[in-house]
Protein backbone atom coordinates (compact mmCIF):
# COMPACT_ATOMS: atom_id res chain seq x y z
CA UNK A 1 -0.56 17.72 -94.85
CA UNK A 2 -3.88 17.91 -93.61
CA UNK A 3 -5.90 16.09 -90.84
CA UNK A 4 -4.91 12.25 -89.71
CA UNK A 5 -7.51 10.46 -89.23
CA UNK A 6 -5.58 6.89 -88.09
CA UNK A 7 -5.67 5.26 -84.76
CA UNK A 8 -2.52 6.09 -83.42
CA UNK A 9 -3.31 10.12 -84.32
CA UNK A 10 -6.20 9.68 -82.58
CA UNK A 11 -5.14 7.72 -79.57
CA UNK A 12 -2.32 9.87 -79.03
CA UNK A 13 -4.95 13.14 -78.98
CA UNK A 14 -6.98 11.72 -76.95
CA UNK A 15 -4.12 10.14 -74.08
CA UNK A 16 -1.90 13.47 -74.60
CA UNK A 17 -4.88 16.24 -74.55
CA UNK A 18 -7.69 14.42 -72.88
CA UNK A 19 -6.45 12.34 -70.47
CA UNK A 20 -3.54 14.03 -69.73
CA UNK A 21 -5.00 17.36 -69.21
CA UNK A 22 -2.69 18.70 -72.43
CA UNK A 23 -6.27 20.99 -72.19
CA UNK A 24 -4.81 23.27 -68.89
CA UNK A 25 -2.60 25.90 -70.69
CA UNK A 26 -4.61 26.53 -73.71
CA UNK A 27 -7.68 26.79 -71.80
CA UNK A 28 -5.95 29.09 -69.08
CA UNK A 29 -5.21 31.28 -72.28
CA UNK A 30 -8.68 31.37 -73.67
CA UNK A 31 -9.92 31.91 -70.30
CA UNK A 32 -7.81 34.93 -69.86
CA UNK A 33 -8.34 36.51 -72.52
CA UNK A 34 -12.58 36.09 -71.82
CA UNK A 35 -12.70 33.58 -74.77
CA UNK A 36 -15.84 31.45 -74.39
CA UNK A 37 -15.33 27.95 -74.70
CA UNK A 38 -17.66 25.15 -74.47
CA UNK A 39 -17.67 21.21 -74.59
CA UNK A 40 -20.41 19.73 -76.52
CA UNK A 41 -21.01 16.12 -75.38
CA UNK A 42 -23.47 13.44 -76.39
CA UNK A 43 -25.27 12.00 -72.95
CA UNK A 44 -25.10 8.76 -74.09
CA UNK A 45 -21.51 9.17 -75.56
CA UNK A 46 -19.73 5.81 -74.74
CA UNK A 47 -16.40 7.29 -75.18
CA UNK A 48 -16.69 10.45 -73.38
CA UNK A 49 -16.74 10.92 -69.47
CA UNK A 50 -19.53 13.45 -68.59
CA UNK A 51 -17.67 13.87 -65.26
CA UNK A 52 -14.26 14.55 -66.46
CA UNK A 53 -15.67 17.46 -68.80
CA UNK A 54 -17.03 18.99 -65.73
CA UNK A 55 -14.34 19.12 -63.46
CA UNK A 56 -12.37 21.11 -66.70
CA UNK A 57 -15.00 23.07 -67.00
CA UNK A 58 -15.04 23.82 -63.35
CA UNK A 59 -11.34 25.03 -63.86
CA UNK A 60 -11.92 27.74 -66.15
CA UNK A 61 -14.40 30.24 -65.83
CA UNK A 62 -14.88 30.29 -69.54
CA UNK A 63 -15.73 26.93 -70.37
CA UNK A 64 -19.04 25.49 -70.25
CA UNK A 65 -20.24 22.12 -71.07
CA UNK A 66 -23.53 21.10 -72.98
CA UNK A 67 -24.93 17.60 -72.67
CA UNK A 68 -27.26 16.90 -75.28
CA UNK A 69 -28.81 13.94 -76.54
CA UNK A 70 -26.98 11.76 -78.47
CA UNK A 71 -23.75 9.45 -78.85
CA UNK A 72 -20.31 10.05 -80.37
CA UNK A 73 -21.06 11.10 -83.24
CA UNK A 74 -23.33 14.15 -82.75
CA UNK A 75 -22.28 16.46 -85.94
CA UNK A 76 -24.06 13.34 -87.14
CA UNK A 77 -26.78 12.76 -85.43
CA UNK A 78 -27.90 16.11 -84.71
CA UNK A 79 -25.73 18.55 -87.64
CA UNK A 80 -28.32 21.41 -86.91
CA UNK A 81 -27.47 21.55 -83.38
CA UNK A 82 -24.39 21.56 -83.37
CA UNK A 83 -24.35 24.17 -86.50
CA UNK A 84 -26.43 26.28 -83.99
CA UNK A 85 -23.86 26.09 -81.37
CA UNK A 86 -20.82 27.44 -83.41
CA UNK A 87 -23.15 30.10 -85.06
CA UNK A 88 -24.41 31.35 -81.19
CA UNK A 89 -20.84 31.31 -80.34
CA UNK A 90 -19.51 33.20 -83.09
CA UNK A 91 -21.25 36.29 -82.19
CA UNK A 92 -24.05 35.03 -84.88
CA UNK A 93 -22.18 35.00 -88.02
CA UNK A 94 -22.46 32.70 -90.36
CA UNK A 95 -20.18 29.34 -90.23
CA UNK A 96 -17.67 29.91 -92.80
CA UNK A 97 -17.23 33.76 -91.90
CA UNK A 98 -13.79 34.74 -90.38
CA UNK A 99 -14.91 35.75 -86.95
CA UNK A 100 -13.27 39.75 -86.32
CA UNK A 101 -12.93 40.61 -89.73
């Protein structure tokens, strides 16, 4: 079925996984099993709150949060950047690659 990209898809992903901390278990998972994990956000993102990235970052030991220039819409506004970030944290293989194959 693919993606939804509608308002109440997006509101309820962003009340049930942002707001709600829906984030904890998977995160606790990722963390455990020394999966990297970080939080790209734009600094002058009017939808994202800088602060509330860091404190779930400050939860897990592997999450890490980048705050770059930019808004919401940073594959956007800066598509090599954030290109660069998957690459570094795919052990440096090429987006598109399956990762452990």
């Amino acid at each position: 079925m693919g993606v939804q990209h509608t308002w109440p898809s997006y509101v309820g992903t962003l009340t049930g996984v942002v707001l709600h901390d829906a984030l904890e278990r998977p995160l606790a998972e990722l963390a455990d099993a020394g999966v990297p994990v970080t939080i790209t956000i734009g600094a002058d993102d009017p939808f994202v709150d800088a602060a509330h990235a860091l404190s779930i970052a400050d939860r897990f030991s592997a999450c890490h949060v980048d705050i770059v220039a930019g808004t919401h819409h940073l594959p956007l506004e800066q598509p090599a950047l954030c290109a660069q970030q998957l690459v570094g944290r795919s052990g440096g293989q090429s987006v598109g690659q399956s990762v452990g194959m």
